[in-house]
PDB file of N, CA and C in Angstrom:
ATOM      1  N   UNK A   1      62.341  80.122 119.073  1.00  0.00           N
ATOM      2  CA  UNK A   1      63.583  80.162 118.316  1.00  0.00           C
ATOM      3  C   UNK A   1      63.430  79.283 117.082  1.00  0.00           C
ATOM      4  N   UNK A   2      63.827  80.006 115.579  1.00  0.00           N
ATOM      5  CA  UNK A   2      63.917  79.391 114.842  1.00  0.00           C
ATOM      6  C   UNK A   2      65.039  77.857 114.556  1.00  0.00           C
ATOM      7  N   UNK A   3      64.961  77.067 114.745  1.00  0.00           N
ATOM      8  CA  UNK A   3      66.355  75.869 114.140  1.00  0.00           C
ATOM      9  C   UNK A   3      66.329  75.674 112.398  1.00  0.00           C
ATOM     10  N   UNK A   4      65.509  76.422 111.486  1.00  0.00           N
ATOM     11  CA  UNK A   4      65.756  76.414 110.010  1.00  0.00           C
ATOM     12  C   UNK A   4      66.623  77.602 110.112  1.00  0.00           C
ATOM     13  N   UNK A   5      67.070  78.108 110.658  1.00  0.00           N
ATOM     14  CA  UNK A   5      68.185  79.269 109.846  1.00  0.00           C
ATOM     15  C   UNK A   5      69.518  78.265 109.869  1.00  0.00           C
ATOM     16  N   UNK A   6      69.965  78.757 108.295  1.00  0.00           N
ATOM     17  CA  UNK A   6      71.319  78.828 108.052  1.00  0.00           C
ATOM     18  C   UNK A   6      72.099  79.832 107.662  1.00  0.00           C
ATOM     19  N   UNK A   7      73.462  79.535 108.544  1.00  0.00           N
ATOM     20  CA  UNK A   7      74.348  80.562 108.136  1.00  0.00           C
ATOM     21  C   UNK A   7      75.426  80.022 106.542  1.00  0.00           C
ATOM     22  N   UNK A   8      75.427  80.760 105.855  1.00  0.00           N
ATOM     23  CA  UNK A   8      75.994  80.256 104.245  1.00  0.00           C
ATOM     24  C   UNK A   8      76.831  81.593 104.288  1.00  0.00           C
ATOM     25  N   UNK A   9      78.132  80.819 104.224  1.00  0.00           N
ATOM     26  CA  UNK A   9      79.294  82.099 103.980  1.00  0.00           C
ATOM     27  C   UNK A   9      80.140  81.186 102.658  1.00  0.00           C
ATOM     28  N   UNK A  10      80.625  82.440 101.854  1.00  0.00           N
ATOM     29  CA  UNK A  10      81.228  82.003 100.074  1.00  0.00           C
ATOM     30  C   UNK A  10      80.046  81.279  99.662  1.00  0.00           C
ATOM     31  N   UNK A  11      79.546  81.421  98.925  1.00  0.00           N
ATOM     32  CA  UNK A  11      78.255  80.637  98.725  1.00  0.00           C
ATOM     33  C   UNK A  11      78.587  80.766  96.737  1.00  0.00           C
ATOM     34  N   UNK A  12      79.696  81.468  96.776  1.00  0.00           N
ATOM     35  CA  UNK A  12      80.382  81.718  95.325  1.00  0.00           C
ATOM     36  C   UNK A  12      81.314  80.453  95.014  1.00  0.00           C
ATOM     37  N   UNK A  13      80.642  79.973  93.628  1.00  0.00           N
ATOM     38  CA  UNK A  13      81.574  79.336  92.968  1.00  0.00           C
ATOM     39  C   UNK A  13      82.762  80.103  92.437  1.00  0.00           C
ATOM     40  N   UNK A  14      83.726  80.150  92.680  1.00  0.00           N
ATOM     41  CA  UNK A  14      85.066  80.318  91.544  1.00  0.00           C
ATOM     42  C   UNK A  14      85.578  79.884  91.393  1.00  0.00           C
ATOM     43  N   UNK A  15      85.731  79.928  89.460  1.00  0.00           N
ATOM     44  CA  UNK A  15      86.499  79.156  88.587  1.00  0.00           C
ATOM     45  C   UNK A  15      87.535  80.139  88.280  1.00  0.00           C
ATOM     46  N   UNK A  16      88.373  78.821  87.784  1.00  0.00           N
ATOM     47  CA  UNK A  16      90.480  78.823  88.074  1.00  0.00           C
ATOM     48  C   UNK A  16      90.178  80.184  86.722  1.00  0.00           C
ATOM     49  N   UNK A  17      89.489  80.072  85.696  1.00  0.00           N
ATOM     50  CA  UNK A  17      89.816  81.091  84.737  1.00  0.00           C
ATOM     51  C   UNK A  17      89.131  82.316  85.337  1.00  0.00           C
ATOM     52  N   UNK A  18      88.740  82.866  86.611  1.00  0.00           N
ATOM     53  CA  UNK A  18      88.432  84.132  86.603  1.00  0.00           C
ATOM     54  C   UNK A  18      89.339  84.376  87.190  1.00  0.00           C
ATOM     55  N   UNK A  19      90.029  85.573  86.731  1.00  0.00           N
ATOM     56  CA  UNK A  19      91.374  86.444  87.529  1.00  0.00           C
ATOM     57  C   UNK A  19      91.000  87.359  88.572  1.00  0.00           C
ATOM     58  N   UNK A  20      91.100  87.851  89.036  1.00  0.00           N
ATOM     59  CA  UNK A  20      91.506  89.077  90.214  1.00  0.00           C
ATOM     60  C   UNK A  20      91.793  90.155  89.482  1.00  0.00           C
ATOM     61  N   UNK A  21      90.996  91.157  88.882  1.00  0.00           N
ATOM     62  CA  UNK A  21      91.666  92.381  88.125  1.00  0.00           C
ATOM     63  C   UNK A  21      92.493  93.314  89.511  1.00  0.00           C
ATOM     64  N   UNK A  22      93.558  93.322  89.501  1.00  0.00           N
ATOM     65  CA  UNK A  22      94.483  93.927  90.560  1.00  0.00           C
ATOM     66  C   UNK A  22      95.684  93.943  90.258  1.00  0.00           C
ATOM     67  N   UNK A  23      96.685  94.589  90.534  1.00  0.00           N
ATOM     68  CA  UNK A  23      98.357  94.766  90.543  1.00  0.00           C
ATOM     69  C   UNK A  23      98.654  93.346  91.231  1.00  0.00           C
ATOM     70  N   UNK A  24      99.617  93.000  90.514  1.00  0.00           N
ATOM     71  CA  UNK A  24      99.827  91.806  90.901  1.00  0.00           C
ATOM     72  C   UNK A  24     100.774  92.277  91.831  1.00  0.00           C
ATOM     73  N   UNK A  25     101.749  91.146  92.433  1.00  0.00           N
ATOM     74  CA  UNK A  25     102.635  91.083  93.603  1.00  0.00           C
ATOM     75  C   UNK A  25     103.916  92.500  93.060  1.00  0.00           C
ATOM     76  N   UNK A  26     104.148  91.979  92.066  1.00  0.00           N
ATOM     77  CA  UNK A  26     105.497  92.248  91.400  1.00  0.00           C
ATOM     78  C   UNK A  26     105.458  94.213  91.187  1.00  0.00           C
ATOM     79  N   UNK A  27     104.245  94.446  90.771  1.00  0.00           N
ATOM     80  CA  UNK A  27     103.763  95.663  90.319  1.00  0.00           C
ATOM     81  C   UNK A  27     103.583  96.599  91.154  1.00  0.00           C
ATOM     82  N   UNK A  28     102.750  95.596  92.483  1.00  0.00           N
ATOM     83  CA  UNK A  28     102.444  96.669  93.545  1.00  0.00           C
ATOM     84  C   UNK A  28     103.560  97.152  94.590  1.00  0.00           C
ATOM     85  N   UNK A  29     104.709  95.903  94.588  1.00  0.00           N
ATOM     86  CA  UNK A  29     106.108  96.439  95.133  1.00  0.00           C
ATOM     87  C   UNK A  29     106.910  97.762  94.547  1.00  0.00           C
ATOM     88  N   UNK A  30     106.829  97.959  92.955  1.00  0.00           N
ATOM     89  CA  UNK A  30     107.398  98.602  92.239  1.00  0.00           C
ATOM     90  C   UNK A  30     106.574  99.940  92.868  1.00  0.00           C
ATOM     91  N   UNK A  31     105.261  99.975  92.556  1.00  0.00           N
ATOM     92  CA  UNK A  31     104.576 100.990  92.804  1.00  0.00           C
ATOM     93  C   UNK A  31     104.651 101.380  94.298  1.00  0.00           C
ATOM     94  N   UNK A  32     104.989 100.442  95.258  1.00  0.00           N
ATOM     95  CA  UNK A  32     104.678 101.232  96.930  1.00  0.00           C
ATOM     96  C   UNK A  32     106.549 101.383  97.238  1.00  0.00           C
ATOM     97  N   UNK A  33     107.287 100.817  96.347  1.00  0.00           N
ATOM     98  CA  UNK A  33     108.653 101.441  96.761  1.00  0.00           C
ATOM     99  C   UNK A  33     109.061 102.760  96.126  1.00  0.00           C
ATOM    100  N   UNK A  34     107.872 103.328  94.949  1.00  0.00           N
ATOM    101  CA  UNK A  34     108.443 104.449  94.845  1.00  0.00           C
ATOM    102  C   UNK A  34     107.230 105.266  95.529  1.00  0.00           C
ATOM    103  N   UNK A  35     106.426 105.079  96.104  1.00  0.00           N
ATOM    104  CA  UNK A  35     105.349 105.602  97.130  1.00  0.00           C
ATOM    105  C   UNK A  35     106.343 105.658  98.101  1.00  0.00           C
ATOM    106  N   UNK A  36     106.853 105.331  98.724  1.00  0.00           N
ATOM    107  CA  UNK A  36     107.781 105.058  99.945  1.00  0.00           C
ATOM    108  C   UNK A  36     108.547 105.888  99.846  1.00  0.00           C
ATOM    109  N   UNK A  37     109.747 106.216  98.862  1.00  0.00           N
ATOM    110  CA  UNK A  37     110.476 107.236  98.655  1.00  0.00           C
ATOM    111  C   UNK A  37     109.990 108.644  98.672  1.00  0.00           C
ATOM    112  N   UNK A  38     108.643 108.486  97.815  1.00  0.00           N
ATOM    113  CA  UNK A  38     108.413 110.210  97.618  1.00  0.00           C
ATOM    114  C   UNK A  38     107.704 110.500  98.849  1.00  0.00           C
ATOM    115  N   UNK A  39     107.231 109.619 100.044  1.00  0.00           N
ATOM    116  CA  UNK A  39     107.203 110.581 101.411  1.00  0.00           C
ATOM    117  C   UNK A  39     107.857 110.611 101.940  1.00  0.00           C
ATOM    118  N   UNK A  40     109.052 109.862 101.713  1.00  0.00           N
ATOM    119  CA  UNK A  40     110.390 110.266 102.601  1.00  0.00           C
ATOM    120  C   UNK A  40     110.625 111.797 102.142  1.00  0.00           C
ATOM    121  N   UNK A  41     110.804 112.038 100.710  1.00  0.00           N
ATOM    122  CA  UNK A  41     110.897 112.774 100.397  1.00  0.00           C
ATOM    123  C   UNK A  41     110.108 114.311 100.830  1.00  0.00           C
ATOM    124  N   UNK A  42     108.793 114.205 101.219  1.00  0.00           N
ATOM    125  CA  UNK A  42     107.937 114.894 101.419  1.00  0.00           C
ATOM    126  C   UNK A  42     106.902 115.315 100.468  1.00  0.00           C
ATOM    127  N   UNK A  43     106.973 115.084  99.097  1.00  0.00           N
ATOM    128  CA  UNK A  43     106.317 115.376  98.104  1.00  0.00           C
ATOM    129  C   UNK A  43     104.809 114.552  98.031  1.00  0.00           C
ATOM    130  N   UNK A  44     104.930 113.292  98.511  1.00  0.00           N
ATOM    131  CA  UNK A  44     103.247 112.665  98.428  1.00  0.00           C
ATOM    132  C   UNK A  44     102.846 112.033 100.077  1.00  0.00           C
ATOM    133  N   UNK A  45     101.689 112.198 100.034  1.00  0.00           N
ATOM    134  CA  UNK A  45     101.084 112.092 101.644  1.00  0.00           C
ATOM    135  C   UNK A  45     100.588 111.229 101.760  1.00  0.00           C
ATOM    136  N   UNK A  46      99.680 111.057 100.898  1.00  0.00           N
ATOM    137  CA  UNK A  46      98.717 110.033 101.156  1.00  0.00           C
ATOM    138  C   UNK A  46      98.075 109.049  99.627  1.00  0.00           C
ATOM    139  N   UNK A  47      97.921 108.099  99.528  1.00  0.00           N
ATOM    140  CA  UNK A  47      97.224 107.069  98.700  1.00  0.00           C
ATOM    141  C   UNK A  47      95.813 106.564  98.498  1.00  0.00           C
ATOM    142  N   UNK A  48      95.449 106.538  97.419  1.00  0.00           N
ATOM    143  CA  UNK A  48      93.777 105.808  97.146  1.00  0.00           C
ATOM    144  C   UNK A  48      94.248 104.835  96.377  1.00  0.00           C
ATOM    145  N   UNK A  49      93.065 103.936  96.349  1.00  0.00           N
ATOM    146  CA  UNK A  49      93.013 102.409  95.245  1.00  0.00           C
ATOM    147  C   UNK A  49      91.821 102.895  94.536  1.00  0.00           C
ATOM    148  N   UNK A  50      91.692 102.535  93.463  1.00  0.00           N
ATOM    149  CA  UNK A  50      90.440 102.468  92.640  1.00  0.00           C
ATOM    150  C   UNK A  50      90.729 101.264  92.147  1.00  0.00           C
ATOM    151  N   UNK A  51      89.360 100.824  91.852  1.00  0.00           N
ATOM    152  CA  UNK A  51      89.625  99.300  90.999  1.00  0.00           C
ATOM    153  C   UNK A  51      87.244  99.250  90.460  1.00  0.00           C
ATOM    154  N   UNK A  52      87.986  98.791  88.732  1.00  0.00           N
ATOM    155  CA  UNK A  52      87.299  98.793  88.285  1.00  0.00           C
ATOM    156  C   UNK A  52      86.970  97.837  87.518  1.00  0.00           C
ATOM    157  N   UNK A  53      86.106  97.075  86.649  1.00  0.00           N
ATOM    158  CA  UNK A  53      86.586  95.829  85.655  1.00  0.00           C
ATOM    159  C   UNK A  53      87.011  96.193  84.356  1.00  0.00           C
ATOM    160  N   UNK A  54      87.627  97.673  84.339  1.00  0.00           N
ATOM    161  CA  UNK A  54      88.462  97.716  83.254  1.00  0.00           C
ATOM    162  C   UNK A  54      90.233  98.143  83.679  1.00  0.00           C
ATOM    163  N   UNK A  55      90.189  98.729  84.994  1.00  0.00           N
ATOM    164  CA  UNK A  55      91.409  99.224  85.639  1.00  0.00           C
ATOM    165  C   UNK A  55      91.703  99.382  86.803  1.00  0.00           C
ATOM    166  N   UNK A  56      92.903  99.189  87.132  1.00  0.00           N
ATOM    167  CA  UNK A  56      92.880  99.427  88.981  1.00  0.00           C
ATOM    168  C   UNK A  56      94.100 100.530  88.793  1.00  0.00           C
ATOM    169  N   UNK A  57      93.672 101.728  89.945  1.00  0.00           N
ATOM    170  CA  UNK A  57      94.425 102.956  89.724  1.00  0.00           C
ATOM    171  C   UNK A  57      95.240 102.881  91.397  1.00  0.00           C
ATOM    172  N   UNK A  58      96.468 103.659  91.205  1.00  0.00           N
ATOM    173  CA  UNK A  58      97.102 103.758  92.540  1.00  0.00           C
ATOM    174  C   UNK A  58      97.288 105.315  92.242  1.00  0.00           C
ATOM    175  N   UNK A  59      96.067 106.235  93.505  1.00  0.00           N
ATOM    176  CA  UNK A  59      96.039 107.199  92.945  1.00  0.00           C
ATOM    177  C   UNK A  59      97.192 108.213  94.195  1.00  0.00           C
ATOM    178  N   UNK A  60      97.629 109.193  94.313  1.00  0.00           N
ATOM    179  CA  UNK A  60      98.536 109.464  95.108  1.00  0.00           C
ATOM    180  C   UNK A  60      98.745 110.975  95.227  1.00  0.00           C
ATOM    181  N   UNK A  61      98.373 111.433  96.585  1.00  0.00           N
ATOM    182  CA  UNK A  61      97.887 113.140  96.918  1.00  0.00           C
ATOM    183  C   UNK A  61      99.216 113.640  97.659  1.00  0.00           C
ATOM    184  N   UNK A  62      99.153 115.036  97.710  1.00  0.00           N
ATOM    185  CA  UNK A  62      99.609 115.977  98.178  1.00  0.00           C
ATOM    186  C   UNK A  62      99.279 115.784  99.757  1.00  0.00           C
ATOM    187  N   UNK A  63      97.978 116.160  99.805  1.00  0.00           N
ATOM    188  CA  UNK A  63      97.121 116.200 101.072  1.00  0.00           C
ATOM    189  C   UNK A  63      95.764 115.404 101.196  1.00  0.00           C
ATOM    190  N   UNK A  64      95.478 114.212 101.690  1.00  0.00           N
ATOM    191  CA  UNK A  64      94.447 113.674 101.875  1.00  0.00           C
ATOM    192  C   UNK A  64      92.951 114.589 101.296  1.00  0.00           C
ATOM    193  N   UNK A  65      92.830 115.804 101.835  1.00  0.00           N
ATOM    194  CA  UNK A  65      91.960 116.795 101.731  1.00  0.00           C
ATOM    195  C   UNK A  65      92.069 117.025 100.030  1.00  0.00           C
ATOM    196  N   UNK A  66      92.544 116.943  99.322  1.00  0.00           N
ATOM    197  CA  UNK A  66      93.042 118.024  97.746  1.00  0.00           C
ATOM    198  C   UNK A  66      92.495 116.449  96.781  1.00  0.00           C
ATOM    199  N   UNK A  67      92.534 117.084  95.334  1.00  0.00           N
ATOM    200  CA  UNK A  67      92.321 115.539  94.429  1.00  0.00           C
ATOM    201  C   UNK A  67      93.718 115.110  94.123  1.00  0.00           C
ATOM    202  N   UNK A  68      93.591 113.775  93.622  1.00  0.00           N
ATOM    203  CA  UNK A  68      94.758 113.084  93.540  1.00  0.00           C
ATOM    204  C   UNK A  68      95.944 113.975  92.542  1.00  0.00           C
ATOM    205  N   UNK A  69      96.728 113.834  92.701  1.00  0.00           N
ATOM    206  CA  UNK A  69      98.142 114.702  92.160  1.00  0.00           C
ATOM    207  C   UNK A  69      98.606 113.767  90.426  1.00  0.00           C
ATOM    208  N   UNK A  70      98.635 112.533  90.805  1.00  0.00           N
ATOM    209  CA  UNK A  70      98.549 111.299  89.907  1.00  0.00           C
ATOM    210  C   UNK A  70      98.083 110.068  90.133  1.00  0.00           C
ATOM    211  N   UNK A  71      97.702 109.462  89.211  1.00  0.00           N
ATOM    212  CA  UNK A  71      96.985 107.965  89.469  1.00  0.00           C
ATOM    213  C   UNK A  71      97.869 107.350  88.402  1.00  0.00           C
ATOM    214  N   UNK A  72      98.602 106.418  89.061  1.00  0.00           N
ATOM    215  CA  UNK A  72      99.099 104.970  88.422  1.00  0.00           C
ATOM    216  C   UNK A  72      98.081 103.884  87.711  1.00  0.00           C
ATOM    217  N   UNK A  73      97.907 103.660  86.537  1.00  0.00           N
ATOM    218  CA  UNK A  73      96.769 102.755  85.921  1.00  0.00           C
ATOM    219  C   UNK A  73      97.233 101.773  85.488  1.00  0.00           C
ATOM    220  N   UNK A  74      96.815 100.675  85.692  1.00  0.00           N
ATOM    221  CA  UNK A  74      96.818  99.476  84.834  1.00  0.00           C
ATOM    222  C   UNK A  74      95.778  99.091  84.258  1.00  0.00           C
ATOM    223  N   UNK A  75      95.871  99.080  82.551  1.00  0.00           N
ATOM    224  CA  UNK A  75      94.095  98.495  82.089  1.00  0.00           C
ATOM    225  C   UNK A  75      94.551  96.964  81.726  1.00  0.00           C
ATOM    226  N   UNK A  76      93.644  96.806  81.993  1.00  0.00           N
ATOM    227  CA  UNK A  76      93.314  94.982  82.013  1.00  0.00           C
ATOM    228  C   UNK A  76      92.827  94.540  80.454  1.00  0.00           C
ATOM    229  N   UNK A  77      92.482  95.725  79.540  1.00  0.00           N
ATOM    230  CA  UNK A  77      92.548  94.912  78.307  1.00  0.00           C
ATOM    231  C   UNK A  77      92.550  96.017  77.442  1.00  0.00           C
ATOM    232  N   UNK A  78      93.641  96.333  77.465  1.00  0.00           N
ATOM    233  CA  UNK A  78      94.142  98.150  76.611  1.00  0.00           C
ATOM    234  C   UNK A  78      94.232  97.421  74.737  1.00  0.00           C
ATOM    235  N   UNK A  79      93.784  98.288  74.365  1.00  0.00           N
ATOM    236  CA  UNK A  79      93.575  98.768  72.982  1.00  0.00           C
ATOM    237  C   UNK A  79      94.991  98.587  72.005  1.00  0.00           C
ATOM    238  N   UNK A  80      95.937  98.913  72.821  1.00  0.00           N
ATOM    239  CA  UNK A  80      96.894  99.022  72.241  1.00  0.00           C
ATOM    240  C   UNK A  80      98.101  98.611  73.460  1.00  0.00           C
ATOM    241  N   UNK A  81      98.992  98.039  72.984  1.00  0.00           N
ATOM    242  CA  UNK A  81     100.149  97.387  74.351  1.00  0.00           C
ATOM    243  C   UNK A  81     100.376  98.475  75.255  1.00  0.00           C
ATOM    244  N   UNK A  82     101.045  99.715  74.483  1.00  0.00           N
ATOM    245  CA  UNK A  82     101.360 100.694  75.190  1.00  0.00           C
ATOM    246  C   UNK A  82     100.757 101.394  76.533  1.00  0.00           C
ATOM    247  N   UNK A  83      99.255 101.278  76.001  1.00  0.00           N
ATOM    248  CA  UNK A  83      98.162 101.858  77.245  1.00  0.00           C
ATOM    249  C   UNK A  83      98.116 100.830  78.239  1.00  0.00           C
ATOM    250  N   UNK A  84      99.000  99.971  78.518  1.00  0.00           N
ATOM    251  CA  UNK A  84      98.960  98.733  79.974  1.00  0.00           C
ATOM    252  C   UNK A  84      98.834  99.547  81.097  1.00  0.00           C
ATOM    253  N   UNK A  85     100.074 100.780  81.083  1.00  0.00           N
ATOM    254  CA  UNK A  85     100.244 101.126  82.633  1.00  0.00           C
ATOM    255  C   UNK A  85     100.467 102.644  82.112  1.00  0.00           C
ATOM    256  N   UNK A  86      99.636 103.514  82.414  1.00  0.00           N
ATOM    257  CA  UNK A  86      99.841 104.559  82.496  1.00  0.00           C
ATOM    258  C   UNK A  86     100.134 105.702  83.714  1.00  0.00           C
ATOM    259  N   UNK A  87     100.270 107.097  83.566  1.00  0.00           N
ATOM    260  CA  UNK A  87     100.123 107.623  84.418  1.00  0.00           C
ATOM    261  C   UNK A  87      99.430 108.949  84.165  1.00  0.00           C
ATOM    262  N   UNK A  88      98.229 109.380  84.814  1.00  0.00           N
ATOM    263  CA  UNK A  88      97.383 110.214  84.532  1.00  0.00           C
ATOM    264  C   UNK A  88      97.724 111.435  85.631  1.00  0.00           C
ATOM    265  N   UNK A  89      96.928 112.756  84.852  1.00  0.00           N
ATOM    266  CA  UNK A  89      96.949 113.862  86.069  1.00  0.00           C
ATOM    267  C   UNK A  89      95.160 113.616  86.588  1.00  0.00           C
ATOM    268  N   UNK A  90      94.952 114.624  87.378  1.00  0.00           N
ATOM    269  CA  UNK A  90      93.920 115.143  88.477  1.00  0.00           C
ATOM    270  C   UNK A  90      92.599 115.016  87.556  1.00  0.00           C
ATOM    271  N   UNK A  91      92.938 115.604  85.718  1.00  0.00           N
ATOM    272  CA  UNK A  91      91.523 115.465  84.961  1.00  0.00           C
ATOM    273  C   UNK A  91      91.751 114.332  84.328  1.00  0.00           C
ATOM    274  N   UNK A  92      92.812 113.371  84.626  1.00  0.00           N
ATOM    275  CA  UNK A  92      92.278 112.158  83.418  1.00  0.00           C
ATOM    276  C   UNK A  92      93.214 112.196  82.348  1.00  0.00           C
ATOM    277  N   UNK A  93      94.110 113.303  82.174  1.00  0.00           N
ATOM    278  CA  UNK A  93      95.298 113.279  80.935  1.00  0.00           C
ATOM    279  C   UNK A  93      95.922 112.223  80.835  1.00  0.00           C
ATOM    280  N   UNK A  94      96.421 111.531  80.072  1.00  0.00           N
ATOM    281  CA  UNK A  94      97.288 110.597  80.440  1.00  0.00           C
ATOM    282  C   UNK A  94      98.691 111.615  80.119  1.00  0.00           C
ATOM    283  N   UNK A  95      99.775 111.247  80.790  1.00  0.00           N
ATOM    284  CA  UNK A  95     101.032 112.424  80.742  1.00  0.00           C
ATOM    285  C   UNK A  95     102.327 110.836  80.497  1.00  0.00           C
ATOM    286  N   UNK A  96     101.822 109.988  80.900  1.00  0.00           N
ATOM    287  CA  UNK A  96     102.756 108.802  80.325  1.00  0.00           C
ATOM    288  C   UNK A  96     101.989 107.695  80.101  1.00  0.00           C
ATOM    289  N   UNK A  97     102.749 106.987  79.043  1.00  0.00           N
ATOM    290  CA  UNK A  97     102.015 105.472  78.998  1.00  0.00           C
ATOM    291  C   UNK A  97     103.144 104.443  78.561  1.00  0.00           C
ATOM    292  N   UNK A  98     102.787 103.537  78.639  1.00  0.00           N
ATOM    293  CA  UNK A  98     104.291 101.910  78.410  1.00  0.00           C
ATOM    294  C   UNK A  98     103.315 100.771  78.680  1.00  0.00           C
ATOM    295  N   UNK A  99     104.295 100.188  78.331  1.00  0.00           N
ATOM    296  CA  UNK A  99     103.745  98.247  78.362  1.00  0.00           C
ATOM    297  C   UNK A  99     103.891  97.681  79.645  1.00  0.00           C
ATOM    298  N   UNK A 100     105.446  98.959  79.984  1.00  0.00           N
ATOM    299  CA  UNK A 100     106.075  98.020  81.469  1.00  0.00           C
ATOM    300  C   UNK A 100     105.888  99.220  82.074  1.00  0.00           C
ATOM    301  N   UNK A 101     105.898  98.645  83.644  1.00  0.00           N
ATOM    302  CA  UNK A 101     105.513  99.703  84.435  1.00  0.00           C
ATOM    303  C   UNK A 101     106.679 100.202  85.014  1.00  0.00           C
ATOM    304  N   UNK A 102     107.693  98.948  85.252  1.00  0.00           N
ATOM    305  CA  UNK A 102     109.039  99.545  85.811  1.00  0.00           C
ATOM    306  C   UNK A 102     109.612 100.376  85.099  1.00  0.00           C
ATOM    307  N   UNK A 103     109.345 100.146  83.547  1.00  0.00           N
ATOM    308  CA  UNK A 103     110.226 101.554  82.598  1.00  0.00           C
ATOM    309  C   UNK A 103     109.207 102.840  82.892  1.00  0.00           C
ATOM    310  N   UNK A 104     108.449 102.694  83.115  1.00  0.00           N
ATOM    311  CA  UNK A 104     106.826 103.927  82.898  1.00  0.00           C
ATOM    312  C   UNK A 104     107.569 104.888  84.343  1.00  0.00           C
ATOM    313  N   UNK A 105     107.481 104.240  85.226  1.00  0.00           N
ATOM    314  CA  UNK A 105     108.379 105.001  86.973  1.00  0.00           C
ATOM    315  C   UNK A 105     109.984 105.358  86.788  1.00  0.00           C
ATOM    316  N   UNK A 106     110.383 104.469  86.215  1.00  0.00           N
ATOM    317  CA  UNK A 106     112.209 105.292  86.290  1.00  0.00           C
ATOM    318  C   UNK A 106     111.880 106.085  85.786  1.00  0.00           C
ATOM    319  N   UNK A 107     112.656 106.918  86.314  1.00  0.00           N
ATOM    320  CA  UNK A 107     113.883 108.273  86.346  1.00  0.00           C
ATOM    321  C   UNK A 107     112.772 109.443  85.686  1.00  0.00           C
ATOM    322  N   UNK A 108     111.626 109.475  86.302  1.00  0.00           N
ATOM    323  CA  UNK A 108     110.789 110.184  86.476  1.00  0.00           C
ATOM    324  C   UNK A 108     110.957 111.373  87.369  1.00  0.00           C
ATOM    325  N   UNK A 109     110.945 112.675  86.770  1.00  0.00           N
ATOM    326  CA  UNK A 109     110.884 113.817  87.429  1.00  0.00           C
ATOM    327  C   UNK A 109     109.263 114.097  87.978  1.00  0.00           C
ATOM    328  N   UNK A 110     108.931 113.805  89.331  1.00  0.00           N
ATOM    329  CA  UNK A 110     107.198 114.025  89.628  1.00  0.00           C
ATOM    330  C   UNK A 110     106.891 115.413  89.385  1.00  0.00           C
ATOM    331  N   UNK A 111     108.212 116.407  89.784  1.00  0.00           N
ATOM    332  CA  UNK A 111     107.942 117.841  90.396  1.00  0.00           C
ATOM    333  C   UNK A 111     107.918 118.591  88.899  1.00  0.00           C
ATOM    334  N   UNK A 112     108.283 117.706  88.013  1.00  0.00           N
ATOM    335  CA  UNK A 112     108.341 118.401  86.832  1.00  0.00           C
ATOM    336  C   UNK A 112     106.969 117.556  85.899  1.00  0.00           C
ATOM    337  N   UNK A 113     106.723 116.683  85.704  1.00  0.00           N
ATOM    338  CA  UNK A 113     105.922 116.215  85.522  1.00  0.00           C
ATOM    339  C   UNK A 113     104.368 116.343  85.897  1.00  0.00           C
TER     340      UNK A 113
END
């Protein structure tokens, strides 16, 4: 039996200035209370996360089996204010965009949209 092994778990420094590219607290409530509604509703089934170091997507299906219906985006360092939080179709369109995400979700027609 070896006695030189070590076990080394976090072996990562992190510093206070690296962020977490992710929906913060505030964002991801907004986003899973209207997830919440539209399967009450029956219209969305199921959910994916993507997360990238330029965006994290909340993408949201019909049927687990099918591609996503829409993906919720947040870019982490958009070009322009507007492109913060968008909402894309199945190829990548963007079909909305805003600064804020709570204005980007109200009074959104999905079935028409």
């Amino acid at each position: 039996m070896n006695n030189n092994l070590k076990l080394v778990v976090n072996n990562i420094k992190e510093n206070k200035s690296d962020k977490k590219n992710f929906f913060e607290k505030d964002e991801l409530k907004i986003i899973l209370d209207l997830y919440a509604r539209m399967v009450s509703e029956g219209s969305w089934k199921d959910y994916g996360l993507n997360i990238s170091g330029k965006q994290v997507g909340f993408s949201v299906f019909k049927n687990a089996t099918e591609n996503a219906l829409y993906k919720i985006c947040k870019n982490f360092k958009p070009k322009n204010k507007n492109l913060k939080y968008l909402i894309t179709d199945t190829n990548g369109k963007i079909l909305k965009n805003s600064f804020d995400l709570k204005s980007l979700l109200k009074n959104i027609d999905w079935k028409k949209l």
